[in-house]
C-alpha atoms as a PDB file:
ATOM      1  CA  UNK A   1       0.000   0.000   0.000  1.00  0.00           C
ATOM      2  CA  UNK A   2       1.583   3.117  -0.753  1.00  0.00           C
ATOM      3  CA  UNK A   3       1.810   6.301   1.216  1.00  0.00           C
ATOM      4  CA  UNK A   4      -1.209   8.073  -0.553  1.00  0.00           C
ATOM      5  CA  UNK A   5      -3.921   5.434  -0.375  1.00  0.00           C
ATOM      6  CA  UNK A   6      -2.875   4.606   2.838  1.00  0.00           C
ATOM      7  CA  UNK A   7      -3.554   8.487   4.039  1.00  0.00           C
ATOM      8  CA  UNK A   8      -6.403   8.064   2.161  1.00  0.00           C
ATOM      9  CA  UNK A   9      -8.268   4.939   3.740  1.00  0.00           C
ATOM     10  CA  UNK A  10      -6.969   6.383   7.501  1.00  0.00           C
ATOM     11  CA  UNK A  11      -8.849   9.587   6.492  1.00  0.00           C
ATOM     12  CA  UNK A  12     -11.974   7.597   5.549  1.00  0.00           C
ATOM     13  CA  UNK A  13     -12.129   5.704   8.526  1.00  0.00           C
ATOM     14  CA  UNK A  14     -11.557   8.219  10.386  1.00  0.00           C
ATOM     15  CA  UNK A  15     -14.552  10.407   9.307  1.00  0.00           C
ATOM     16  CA  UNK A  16     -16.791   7.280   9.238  1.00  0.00           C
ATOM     17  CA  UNK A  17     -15.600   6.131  12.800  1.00  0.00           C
ATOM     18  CA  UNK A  18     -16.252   9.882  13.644  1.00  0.00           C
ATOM     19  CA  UNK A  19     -19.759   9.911  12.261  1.00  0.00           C
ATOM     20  CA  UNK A  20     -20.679   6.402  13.569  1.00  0.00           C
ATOM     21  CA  UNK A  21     -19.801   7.916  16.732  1.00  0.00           C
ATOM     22  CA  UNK A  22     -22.286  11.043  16.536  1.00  0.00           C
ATOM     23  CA  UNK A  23     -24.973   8.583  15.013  1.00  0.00           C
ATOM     24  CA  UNK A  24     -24.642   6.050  18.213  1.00  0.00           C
ATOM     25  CA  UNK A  25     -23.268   3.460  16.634  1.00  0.00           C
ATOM     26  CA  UNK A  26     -20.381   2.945  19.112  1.00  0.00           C
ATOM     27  CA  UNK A  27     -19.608  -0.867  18.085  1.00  0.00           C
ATOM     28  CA  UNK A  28     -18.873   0.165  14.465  1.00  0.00           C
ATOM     29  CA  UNK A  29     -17.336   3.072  15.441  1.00  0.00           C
ATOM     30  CA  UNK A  30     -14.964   1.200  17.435  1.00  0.00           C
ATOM     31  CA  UNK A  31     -13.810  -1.307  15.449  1.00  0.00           C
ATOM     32  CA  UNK A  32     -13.766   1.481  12.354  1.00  0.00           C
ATOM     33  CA  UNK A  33     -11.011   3.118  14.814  1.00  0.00           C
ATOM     34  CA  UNK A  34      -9.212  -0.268  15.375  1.00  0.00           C
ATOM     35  CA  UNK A  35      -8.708  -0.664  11.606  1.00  0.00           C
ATOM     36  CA  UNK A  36      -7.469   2.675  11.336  1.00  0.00           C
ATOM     37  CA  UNK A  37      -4.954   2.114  14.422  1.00  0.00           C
ATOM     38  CA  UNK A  38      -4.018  -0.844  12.403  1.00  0.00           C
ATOM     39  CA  UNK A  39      -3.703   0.735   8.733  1.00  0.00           C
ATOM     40  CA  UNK A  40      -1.868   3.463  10.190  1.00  0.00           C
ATOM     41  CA  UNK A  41       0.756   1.555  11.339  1.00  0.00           C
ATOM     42  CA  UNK A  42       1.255  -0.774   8.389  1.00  0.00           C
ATOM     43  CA  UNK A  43       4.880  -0.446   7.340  1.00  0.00           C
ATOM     44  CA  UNK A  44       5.974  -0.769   3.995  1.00  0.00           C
ATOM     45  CA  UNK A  45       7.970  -4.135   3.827  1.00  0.00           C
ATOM     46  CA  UNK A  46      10.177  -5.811   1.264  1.00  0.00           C
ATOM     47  CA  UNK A  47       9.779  -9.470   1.055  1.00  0.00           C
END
């Protein structure tokens, strides 16, 4: 994944844990921000 999409998807999940959050939807919203915590720290490896 390279460094643009992967900005990209964090953003998205992001805003959509963010909204799930407002709406109520706290189980969603949660594991929208554990994907996040997870693509965020994704490094770029060689195999």
């Amino acid at each position: 994944m390279n460094g643009l999409s992967k900005h990209l998807l964090t953003g998205l999940l992001v805003a959509a844990g963010i909204y799930g959050v407002v709406n109520g939807e706290f189980i969603i919203s949660s594991a929208l921000f554990a994907i996040t915590t997870y693509t965020s720290n994704i490094k770029n490896q060689k195999s």
